[in-house]
Protein backbone atom coordinates (compact mmCIF):
# COMPACT_ATOMS: atom_id res chain seq x y z
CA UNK A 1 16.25 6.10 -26.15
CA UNK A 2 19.43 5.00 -24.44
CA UNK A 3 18.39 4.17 -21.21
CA UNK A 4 15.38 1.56 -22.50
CA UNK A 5 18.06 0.40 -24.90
CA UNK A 6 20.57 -0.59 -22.49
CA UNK A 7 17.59 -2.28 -20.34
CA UNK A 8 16.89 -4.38 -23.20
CA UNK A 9 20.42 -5.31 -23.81
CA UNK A 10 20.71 -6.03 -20.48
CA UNK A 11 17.98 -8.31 -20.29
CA UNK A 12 18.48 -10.16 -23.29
CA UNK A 13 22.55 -10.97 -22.71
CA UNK A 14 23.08 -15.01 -23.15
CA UNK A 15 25.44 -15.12 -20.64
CA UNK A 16 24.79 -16.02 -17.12
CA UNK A 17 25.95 -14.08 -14.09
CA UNK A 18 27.16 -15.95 -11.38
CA UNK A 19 25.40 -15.41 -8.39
CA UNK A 20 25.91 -16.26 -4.90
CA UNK A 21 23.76 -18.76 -3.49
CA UNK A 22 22.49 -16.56 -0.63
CA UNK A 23 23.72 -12.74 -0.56
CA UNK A 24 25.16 -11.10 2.62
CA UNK A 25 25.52 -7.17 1.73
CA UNK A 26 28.44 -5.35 4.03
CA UNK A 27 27.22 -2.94 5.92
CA UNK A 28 27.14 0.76 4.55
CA UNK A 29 26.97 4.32 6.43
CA UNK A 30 25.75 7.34 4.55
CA UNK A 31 22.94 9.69 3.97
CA UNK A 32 21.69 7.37 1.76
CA UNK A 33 21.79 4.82 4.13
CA UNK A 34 20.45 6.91 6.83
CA UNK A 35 16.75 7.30 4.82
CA UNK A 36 16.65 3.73 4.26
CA UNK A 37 16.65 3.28 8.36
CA UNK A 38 14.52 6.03 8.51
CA UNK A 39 11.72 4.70 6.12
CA UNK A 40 11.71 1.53 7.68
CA UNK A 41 11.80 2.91 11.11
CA UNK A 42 8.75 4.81 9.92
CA UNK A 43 6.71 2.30 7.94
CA UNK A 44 6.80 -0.48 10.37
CA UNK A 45 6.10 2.16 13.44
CA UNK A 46 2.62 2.80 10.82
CA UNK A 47 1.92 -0.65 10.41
CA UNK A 48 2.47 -1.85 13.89
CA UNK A 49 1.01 1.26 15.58
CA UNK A 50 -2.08 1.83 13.82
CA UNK A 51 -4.27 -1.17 15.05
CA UNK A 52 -3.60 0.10 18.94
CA UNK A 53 -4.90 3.59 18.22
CA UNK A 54 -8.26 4.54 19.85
CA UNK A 55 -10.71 7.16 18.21
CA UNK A 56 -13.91 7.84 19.76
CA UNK A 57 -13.96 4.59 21.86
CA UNK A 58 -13.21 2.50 18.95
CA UNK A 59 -10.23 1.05 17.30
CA UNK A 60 -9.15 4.19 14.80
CA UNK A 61 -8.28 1.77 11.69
CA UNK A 62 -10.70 -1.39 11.24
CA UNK A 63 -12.07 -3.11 8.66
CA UNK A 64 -14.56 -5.07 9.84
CA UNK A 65 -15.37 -8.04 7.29
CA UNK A 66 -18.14 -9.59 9.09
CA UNK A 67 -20.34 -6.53 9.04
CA UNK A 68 -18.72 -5.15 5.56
CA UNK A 69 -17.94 -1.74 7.29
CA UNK A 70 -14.67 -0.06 7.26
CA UNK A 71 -13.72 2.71 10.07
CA UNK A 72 -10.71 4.61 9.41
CA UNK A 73 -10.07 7.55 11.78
CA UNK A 74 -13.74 8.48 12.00
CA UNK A 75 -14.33 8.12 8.60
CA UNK A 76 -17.05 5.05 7.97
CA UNK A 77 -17.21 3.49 4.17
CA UNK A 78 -19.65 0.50 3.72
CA UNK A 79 -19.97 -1.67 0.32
CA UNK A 80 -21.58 1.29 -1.55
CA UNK A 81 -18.60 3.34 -1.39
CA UNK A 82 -16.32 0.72 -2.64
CA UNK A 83 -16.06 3.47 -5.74
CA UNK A 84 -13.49 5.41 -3.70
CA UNK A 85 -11.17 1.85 -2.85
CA UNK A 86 -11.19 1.64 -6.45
CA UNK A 87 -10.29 5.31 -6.42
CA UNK A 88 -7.11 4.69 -4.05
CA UNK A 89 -5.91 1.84 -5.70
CA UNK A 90 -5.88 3.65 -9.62
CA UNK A 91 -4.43 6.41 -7.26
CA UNK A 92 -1.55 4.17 -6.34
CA UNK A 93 -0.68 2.86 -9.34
CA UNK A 94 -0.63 5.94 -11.61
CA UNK A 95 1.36 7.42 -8.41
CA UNK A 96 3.93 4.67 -8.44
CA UNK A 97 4.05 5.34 -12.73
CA UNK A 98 4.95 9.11 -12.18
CA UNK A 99 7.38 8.55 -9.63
CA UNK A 100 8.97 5.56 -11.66
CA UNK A 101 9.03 8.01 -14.46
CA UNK A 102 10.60 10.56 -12.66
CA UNK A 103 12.81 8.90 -10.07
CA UNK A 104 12.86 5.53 -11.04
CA UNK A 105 12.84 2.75 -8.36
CA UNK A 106 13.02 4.83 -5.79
CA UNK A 107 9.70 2.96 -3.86
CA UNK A 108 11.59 -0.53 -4.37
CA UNK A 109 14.99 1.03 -2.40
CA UNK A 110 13.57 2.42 0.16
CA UNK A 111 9.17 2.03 0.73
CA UNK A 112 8.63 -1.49 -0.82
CA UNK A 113 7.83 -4.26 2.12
CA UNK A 114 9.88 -6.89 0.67
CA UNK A 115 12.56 -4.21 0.80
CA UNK A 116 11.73 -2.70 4.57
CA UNK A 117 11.35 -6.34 5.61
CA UNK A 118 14.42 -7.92 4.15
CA UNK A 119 16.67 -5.15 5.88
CA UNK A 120 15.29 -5.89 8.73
CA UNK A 121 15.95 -9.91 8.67
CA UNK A 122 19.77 -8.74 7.41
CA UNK A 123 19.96 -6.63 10.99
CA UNK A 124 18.53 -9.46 13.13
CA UNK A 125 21.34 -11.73 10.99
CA UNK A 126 24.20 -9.39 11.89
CA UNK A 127 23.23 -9.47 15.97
CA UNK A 128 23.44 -12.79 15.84
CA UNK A 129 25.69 -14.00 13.22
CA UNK A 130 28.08 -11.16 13.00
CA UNK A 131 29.32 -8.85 10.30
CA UNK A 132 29.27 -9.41 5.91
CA UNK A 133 32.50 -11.54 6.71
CA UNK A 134 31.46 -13.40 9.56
CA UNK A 135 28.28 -14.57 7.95
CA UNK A 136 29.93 -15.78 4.86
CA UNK A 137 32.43 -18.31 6.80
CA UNK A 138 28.91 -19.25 9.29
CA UNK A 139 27.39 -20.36 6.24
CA UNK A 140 30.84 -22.01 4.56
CA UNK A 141 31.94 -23.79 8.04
CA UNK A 142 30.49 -27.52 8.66
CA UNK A 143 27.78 -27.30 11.17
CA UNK A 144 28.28 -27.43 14.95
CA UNK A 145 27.30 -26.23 18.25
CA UNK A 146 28.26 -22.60 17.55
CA UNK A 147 27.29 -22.66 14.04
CA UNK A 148 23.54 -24.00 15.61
CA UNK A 149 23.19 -21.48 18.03
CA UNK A 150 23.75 -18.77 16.23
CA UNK A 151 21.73 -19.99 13.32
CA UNK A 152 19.14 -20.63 15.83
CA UNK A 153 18.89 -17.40 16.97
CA UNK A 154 19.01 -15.74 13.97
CA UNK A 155 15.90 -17.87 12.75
CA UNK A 156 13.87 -17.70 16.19
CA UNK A 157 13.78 -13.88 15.98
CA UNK A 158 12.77 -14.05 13.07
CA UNK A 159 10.34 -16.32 13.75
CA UNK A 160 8.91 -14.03 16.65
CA UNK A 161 8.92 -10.84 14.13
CA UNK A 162 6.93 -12.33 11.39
CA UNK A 163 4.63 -13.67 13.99
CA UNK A 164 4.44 -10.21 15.33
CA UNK A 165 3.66 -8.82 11.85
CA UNK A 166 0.92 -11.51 11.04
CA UNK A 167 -0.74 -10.70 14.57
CA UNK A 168 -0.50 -7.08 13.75
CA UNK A 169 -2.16 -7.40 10.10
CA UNK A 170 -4.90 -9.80 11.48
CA UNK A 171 -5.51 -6.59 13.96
CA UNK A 172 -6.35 -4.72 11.23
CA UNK A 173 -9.74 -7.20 10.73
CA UNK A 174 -9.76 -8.05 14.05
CA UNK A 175 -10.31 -6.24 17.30
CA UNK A 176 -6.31 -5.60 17.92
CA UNK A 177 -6.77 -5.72 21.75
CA UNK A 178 -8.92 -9.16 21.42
CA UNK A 179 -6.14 -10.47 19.32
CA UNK A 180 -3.34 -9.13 21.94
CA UNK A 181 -4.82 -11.86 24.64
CA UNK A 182 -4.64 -14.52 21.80
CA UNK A 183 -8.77 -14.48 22.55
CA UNK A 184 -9.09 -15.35 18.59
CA UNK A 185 -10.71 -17.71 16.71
CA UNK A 186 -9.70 -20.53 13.91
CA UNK A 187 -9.54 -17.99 10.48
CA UNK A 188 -8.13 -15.54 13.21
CA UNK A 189 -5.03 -18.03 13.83
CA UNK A 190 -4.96 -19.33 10.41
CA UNK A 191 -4.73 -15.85 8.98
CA UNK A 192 -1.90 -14.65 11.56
CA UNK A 193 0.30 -17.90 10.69
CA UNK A 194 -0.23 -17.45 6.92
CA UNK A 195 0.82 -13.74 7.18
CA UNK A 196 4.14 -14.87 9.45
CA UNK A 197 4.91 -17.26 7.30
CA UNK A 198 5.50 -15.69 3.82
CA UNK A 199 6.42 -12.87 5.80
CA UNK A 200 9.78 -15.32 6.66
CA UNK A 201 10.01 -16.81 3.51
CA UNK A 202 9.74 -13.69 1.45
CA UNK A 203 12.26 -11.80 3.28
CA UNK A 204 13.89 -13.86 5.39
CA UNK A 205 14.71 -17.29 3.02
CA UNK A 206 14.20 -15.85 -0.19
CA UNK A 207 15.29 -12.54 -0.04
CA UNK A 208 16.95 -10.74 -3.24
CA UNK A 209 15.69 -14.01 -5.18
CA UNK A 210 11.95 -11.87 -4.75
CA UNK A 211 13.21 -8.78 -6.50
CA UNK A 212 15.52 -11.05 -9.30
CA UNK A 213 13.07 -13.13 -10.33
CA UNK A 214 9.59 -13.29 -8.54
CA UNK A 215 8.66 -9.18 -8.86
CA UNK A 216 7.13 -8.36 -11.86
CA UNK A 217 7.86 -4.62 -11.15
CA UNK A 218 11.36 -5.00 -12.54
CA UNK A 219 10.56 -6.50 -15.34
CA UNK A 220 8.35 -3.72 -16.83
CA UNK A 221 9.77 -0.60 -15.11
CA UNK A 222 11.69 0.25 -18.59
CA UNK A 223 8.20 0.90 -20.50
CA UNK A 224 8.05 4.14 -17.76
CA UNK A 225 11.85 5.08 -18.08
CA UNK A 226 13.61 7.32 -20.66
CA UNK A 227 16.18 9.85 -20.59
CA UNK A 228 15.17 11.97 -18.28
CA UNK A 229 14.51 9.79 -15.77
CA UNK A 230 16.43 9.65 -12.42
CA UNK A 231 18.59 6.80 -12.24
CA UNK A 232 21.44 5.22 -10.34
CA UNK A 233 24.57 5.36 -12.61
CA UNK A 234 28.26 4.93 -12.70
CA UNK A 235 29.95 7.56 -14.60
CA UNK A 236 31.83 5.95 -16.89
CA UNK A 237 33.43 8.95 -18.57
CA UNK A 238 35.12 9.88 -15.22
CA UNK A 239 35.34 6.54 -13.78
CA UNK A 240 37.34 4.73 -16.75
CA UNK A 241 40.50 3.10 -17.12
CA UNK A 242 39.60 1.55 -13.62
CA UNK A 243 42.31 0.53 -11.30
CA UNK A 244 44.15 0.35 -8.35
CA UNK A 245 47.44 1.83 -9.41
CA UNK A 246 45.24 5.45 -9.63
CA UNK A 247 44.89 5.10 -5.34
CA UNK A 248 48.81 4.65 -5.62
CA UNK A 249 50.07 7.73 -7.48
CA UNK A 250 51.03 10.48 -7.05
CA UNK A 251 48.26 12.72 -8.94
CA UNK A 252 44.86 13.20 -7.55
CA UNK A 253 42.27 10.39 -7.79
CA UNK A 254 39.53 10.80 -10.63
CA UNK A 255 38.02 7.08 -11.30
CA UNK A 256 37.26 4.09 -10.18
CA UNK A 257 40.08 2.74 -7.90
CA UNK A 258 38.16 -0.73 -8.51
CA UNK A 259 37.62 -1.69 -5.01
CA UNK A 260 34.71 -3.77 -5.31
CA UNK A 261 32.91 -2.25 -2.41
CA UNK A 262 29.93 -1.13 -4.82
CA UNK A 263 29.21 -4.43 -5.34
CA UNK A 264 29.65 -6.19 -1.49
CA UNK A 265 26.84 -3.76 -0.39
CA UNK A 266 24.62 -4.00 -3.47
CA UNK A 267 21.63 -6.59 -1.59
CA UNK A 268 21.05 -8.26 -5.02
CA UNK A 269 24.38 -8.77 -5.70
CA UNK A 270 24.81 -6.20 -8.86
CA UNK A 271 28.52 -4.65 -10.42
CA UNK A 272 26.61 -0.49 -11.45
CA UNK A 273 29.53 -0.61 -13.06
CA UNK A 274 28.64 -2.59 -16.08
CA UNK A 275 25.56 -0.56 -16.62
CA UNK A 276 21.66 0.12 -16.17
CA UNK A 277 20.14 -3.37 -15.02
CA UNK A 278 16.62 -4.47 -14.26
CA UNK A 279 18.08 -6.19 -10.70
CA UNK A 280 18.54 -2.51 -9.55
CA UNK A 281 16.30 -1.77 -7.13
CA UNK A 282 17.48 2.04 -6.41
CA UNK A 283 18.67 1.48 -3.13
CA UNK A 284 22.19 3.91 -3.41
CA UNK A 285 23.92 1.50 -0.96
CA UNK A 286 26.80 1.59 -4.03
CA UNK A 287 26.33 5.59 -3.45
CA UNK A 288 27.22 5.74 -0.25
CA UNK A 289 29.98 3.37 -0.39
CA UNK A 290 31.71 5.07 -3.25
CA UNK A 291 31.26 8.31 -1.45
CA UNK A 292 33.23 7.21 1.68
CA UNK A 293 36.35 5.47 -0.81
CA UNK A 294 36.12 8.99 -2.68
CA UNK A 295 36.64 10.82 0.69
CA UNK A 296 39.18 8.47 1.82
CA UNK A 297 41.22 9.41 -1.14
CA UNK A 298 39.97 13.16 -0.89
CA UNK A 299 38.49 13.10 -4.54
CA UNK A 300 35.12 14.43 -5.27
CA UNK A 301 32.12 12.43 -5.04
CA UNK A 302 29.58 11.43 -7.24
CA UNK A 303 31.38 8.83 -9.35
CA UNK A 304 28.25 6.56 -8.78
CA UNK A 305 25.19 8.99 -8.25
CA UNK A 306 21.92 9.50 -9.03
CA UNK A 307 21.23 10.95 -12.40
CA UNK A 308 19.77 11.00 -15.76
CA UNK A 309 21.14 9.26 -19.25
CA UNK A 310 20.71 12.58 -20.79
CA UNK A 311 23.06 14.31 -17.98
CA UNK A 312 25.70 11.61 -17.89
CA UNK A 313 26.07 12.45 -21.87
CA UNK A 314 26.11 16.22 -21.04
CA UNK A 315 23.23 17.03 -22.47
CA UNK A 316 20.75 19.54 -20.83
CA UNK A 317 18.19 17.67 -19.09
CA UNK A 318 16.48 20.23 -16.35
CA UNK A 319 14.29 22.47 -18.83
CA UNK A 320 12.16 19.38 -19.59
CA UNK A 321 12.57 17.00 -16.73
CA UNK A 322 8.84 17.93 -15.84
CA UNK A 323 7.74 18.30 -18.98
CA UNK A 324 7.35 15.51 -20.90
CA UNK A 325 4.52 13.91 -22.11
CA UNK A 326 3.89 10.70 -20.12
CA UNK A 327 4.60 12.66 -16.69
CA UNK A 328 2.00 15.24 -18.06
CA UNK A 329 -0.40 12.77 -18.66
CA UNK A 330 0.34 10.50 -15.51
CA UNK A 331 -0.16 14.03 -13.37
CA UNK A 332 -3.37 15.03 -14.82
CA UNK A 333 -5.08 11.80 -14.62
CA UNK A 334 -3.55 11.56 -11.13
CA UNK A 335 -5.14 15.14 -10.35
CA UNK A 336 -8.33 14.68 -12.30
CA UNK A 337 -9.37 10.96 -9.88
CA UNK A 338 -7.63 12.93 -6.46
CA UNK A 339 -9.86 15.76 -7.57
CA UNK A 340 -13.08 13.86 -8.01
CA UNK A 341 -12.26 11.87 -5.43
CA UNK A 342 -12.08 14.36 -2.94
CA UNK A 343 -15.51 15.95 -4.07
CA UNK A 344 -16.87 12.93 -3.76
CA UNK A 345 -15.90 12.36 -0.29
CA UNK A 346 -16.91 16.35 0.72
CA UNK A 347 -20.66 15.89 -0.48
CA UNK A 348 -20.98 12.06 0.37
CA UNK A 349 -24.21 12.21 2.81
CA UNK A 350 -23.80 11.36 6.30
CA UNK A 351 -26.01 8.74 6.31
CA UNK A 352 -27.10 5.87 3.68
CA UNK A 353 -30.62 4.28 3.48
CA UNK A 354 -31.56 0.91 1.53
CA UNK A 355 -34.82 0.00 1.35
CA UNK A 356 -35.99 -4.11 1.23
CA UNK A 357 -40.14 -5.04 0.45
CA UNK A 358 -41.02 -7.38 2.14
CA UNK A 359 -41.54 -10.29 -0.19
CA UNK A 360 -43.62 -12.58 2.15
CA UNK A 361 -46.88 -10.23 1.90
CA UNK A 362 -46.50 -7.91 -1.22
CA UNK A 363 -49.72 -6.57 -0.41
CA UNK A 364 -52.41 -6.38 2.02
CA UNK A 365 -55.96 -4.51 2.49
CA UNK A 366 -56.89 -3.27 6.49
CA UNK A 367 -59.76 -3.64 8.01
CA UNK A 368 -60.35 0.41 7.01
CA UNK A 369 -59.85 -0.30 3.08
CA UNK A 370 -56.62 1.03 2.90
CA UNK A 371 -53.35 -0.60 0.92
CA UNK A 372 -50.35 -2.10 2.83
CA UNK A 373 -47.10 -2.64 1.42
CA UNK A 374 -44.79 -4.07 4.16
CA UNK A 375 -40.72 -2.51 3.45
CA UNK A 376 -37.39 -3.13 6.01
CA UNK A 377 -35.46 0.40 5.89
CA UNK A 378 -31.98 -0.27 6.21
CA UNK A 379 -30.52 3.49 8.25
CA UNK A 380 -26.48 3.52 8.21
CA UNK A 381 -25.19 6.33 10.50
CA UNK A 382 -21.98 7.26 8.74
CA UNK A 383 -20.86 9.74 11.24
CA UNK A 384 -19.13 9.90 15.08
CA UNK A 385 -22.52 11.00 16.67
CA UNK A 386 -25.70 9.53 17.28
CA UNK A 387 -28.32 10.55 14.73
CA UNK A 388 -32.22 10.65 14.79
CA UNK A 389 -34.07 10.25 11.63
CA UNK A 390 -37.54 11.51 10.50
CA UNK A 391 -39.44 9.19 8.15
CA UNK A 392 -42.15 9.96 5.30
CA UNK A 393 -43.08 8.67 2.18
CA UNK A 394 -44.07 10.24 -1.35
CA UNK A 395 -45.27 9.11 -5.08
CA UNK A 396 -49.09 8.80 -4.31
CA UNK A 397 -51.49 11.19 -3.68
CA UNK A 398 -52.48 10.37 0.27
CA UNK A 399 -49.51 7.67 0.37
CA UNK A 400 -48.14 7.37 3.88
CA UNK A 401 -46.59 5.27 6.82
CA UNK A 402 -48.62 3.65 9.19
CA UNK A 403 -46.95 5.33 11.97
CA UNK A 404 -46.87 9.22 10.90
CA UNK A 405 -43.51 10.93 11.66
CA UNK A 406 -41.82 8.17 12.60
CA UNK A 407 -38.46 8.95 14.46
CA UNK A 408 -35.32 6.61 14.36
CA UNK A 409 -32.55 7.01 16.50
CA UNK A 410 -29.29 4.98 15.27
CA UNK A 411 -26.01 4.89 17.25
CA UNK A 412 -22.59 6.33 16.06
CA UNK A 413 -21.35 4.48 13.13
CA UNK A 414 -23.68 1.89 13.26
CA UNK A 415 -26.80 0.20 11.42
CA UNK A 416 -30.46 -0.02 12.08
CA UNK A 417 -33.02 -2.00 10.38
CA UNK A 418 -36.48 -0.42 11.08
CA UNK A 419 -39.97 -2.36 9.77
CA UNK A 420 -42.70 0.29 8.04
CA UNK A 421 -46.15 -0.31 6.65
CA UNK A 422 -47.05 1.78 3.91
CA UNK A 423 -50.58 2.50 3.61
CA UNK A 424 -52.66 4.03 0.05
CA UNK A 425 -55.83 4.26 -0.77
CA UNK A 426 -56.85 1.70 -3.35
CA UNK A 427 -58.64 4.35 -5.94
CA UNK A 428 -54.73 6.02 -5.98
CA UNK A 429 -53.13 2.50 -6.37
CA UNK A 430 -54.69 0.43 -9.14
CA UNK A 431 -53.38 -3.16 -9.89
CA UNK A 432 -49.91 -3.36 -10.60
CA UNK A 433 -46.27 -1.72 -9.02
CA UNK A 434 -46.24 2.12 -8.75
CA UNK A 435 -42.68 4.32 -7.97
CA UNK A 436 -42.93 6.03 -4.68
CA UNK A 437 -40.08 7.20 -2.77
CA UNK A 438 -39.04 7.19 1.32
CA UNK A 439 -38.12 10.24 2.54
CA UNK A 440 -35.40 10.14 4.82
CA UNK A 441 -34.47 13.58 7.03
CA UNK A 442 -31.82 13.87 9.86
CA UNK A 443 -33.37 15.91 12.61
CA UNK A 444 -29.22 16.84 13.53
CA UNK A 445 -28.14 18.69 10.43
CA UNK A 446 -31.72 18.96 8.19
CA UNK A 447 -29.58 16.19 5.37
CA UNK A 448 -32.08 14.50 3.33
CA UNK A 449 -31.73 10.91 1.46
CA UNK A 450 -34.98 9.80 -1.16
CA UNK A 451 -34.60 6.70 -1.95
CA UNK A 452 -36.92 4.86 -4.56
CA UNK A 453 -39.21 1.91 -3.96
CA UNK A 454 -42.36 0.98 -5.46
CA UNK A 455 -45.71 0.12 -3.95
CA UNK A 456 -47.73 -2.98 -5.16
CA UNK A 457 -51.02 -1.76 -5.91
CA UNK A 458 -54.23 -4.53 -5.83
């Protein structure tokens, strides 16, 4: 397949390219452009803005480590539902294969963090520093006063935003509006400063150097790529001999002009020129830069585009674009776990019961003959609304709880650990352990949990 092929070759080359000991990427306007801003506009007004939202009196998205329960929008999970994390995370990952397969890096150019936060270190750079130009000669020029200002600047915002972003994720496991009067405690401070501070040197010191040589994403995205696959290309057909002369004559523009502007906005420092290469991240900064030298010089666009090997070599590629194997396969597994998943979640109980024996007494004999078995019912109110529970017990003939009819009432969301004595009649409960089952009923909406035990007979 010619795409993996040229991945391999590009990978395997002896020869070293020179790059630049710290990238600065001119600045690029286009519609390309224009969804990056919007995506990171969008994620980080997500990230930050979640952990302030209310619902029902409590904070909408919080995973609460301490207590192992997780509240998101209403929804409670505790430990035994950790089947449907597992759930969202194969979710994600055969959802990031069939988009790689179809669109290629699309989620690295425009979704990834490292991505969303690295842009947003290069803005804070240009407000202080200046443009491409003026950063390059900044970081050339011998320091002095100006040089340490502006550097200064440049690193104490950034300093504040990754500080802002480790408060912000430590909100997540933390009360956000506890955290917001710096009311937290040791792990709580610990947490937030380890969060800030790969948050700065991830995208603010190390930058591109993440995506060349730290993410293993780019090393393996050509297993999920093949002709078909929607890529960013340079076509070469159109774009060859390259040159400046072509801007200078008198006949209409067709190819490259060679003005190097692909590569000063490319944020890892690529020439799409030379070919498919694992440093891509998908970005279409090179799109939109082409597209404005093409207008300039009133040619058509789409010299550098996005595209498929199999359409660059005029081949037709839309009748199977959907249909090949690996993105049928990636979609029905995808469907099949959304599908269960969503079953799951529809006829999940709204309420979970564990039952604990007692171990100090395993059995006992009252003053009127009768069996005790001492048991700790664990009630978890999954819902928004307070809930009252009926109790019972089954599995013996006469078997019962000391307290007939027992009634529980458990708050919204919340746990309650209730202490039962279960009494049988010795004739129905030789020596040894016998199954029995508690009988769980919510009075609200008639939903009924058995859960099994067993009682210790004499």
């Amino acid at each position: 397949m010619a795409i993996l092929h040229s991945l391999v070759a590009a990978m395997s080359k002896p020869e070293i390219k020179p790059v630049p000991i710290k990238i600065h990427p001119r600045l690029t306007r286009g519609r390309f452009n224009n969804a990056r801003v919007a995506m990171v506009l969008l994620t980080q007004l997500i990230f930050l803005g979640l952990p302030w939202l209310q619902w029902n009196g409590r904070q909408a998205v919080h995973f609460n480590l301490a207590e192992h329960h997780f509240l998101i929008f209403g929804l409670s999970l505790w430990p035994q539902d950790f089947i449907y994390l597992a759930a969202l995370l194969v979710v994600s990952a055969l959802g990031l294969f069939l988009w790689t397969a179809l669109a290629g890096r699309l989620w690295c150019g425009y979704s990834c963090p490292q991505t969303v936060y690295t842009q947003i270190m290069i803005w804070i750079e240009r407000l202080t520093q200046g443009d491409h130009n003026a950063r390059r000669k900044l970081e050339a020029a011998p320091w002095s006063a100006d040089k340490l200002v502006k550097k200064g600047a440049a690193q104490l915002l950034m300093g504040a935003f990754s500080l802002w972003t480790g408060l912000t994720f430590v909100g997540y496991f933390t009360p956000m509006r506890e955290l917001a009067t710096l009311d937290m405690g040791p792990w709580d401070a610990f947490w937030t400063l380890f969060y800030a501070g790969f948050t700065w040197l991830l995208a603010g010191a190390l930058r591109e150097k993440v995506c060349l040589h730290m993410c293993p994403y780019a090393r393996f995205q050509g297993a999920m790529f093949d002709d078909h696959t929607l890529i960013i290309s340079y076509d070469e057909t159109r774009g060859e001999p390259r040159g400046k002369a072509q801007a200078k004559s008198a006949d209409p523009v067709k190819g490259c002009v060679d003005c190097g502007i692909c590569v000063q906005v490319c944020p890892t420092g690529i020439d799409i020129r030379a070919g498919l290469q694992y440093e891509c991240i998908g970005c279409a900064a090179c799109i939109d830069a082409c597209d404005q030298v093409m207008d300039k010089l009133q040619s058509p666009r789409g010299l550098i585009r996005y595209t498929s090997a199999r359409a660059l070599q005029d081949k037709p590629a839309a009748a199977r674009s959907l249909h090949r194997p690996r993105v049928a396969v990636y979609s029905c597994l995808l469907a099949g776990i959304v599908a269960l998943s969503v079953t799951g979640m529809a006829l999940k109980k709204p309420f979970k019961v564990d039952v604990l024996r007692d171990r100090a007494s395993l059995v006992e004999q009252g003053e009127d003959g009768l069996l005790q078995n001492r048991y700790n019912l664990r009630l978890i109110n999954t819902t928004e609304q307070p809930q009252r529970y009926a109790l019972a017990v089954e599995g013996l003939p006469g078997i019962r709880l000391e307290h007939a009819g027992q009634v529980v009432t458990v708050r919204p969301a919340q746990t309650e650990t209730v202490a039962v004595r279960v009494l049988a009649e010795s004739e129905h409960a030789p020596r040894g352990a016998h199954p029995i089952r508690f009988v769980v009923r919510s009075l609200s909406d008639d939903a009924i949990v058995r859960e099994k035990s067993s009682f210790i007979g004499e």
